[in-house]
Protein backbone atom coordinates (compact mmCIF):
# COMPACT_ATOMS: atom_id res chain seq x y z
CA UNK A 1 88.52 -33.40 -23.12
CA UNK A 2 91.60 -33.09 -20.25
CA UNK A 3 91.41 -34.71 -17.37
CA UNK A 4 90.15 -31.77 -15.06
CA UNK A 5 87.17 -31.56 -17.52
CA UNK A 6 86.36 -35.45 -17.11
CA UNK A 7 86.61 -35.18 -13.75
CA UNK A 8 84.14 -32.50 -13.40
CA UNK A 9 81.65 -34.05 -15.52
CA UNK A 10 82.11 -37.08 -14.13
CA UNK A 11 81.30 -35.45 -10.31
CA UNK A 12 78.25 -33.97 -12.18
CA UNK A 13 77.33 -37.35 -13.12
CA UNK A 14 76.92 -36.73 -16.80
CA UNK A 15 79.59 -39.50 -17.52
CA UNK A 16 78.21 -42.90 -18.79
CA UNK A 17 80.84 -44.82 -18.78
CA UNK A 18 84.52 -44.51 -19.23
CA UNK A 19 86.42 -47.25 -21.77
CA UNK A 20 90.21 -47.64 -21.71
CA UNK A 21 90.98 -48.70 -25.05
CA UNK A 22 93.78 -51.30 -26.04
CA UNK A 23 95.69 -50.58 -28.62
CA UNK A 24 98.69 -52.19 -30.68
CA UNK A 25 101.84 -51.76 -28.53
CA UNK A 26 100.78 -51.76 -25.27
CA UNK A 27 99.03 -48.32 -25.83
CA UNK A 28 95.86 -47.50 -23.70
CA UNK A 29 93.49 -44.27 -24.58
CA UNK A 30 90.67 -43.30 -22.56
CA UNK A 31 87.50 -42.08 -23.73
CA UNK A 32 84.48 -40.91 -22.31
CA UNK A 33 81.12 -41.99 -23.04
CA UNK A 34 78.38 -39.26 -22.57
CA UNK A 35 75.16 -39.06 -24.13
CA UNK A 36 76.20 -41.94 -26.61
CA UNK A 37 78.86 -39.47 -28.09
CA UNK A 38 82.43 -41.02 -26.90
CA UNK A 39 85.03 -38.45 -25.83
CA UNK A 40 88.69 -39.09 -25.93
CA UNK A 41 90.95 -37.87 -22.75
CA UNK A 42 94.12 -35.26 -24.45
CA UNK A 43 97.16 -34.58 -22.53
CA UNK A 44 98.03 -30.77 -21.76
CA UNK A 45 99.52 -30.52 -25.73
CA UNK A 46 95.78 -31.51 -26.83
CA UNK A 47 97.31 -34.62 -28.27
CA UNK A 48 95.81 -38.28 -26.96
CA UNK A 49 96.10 -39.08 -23.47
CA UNK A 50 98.16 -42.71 -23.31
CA UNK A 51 98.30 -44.92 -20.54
CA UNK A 52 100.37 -47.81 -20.11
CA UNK A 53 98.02 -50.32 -18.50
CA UNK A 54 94.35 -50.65 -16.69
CA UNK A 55 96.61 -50.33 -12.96
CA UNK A 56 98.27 -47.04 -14.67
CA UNK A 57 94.43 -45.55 -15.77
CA UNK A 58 93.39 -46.93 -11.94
CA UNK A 59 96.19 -44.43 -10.50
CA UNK A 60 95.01 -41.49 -12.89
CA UNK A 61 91.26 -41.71 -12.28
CA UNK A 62 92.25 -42.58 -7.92
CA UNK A 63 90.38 -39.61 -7.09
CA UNK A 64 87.54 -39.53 -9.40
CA UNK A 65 83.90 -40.73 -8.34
CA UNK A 66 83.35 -44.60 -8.93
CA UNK A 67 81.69 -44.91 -12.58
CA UNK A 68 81.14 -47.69 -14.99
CA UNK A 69 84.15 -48.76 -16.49
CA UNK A 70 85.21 -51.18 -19.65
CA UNK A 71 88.29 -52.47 -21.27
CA UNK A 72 88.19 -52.22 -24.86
CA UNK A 73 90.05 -54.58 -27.05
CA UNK A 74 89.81 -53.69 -30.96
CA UNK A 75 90.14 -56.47 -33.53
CA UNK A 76 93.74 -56.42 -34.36
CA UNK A 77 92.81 -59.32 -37.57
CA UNK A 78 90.64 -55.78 -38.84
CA UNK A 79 93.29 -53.52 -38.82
CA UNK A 80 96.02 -55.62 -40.10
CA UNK A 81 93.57 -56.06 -43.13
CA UNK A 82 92.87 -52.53 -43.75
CA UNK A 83 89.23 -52.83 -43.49
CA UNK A 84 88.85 -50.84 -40.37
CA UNK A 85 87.64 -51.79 -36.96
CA UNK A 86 84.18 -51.49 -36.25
CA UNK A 87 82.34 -51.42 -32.81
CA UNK A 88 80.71 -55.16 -33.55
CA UNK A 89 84.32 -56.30 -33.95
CA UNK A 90 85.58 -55.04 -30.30
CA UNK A 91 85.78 -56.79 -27.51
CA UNK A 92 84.39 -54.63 -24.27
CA UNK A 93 84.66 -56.02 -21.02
CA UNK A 94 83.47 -54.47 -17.98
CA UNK A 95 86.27 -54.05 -15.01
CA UNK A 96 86.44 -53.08 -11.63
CA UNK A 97 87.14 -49.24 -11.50
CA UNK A 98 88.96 -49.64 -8.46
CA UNK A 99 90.98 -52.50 -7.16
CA UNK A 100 89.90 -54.54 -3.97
CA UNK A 101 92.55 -53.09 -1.76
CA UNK A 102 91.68 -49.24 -2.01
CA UNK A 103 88.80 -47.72 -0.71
């Protein structure tokens, strides 16, 4: 899913909740949550969508609608073991989708 197609689903209102991810590095994806089927945001190329922090996915999304909206952190202890993160293992915290100075 681009951007333009987030956005219109999310004006539709068939978005449930949008989760910018954390990864190693100081990478951020962002992936849609519709339906309980998660959605990841691709650039133009088709290839994942990073951001570089929840201020830079603020900017990006400035002009969507106002939806529910989570930071993700995955366990790092997980992937450094090669057992694979799982969704019991993340940490999801919900955040303000816009900060208190814009309206």
């Amino acid at each position: 899913m681009n951007l333009q197609e987030l956005n219109a689903y999310a004006i539709a209102g068939k978005v449930d909740e949008l989760n910018l991810i954390s990864m190693e590095g100081g990478i951020y994806l962002l992936e849609a949550r519709m339906h309980g089927a998660a959605y990841p945001l691709s650039d133009k190329h088709g290839e994942s969508f990073h951001l570089r922090s929840v201020e830079h996915a603020r900017e990006v999304l400035r002009d969507f609608p106002t939806l529910q909206f989570n930071l993700v952190h995955t366990s790092v202890h997980d992937e450094m073991c090669g057992l694979g993160a799982s969704s019991e293992e993340s940490l999801k915290v919900p955040i303000a989708f816009r900060t208190g100075w814009q309206h």
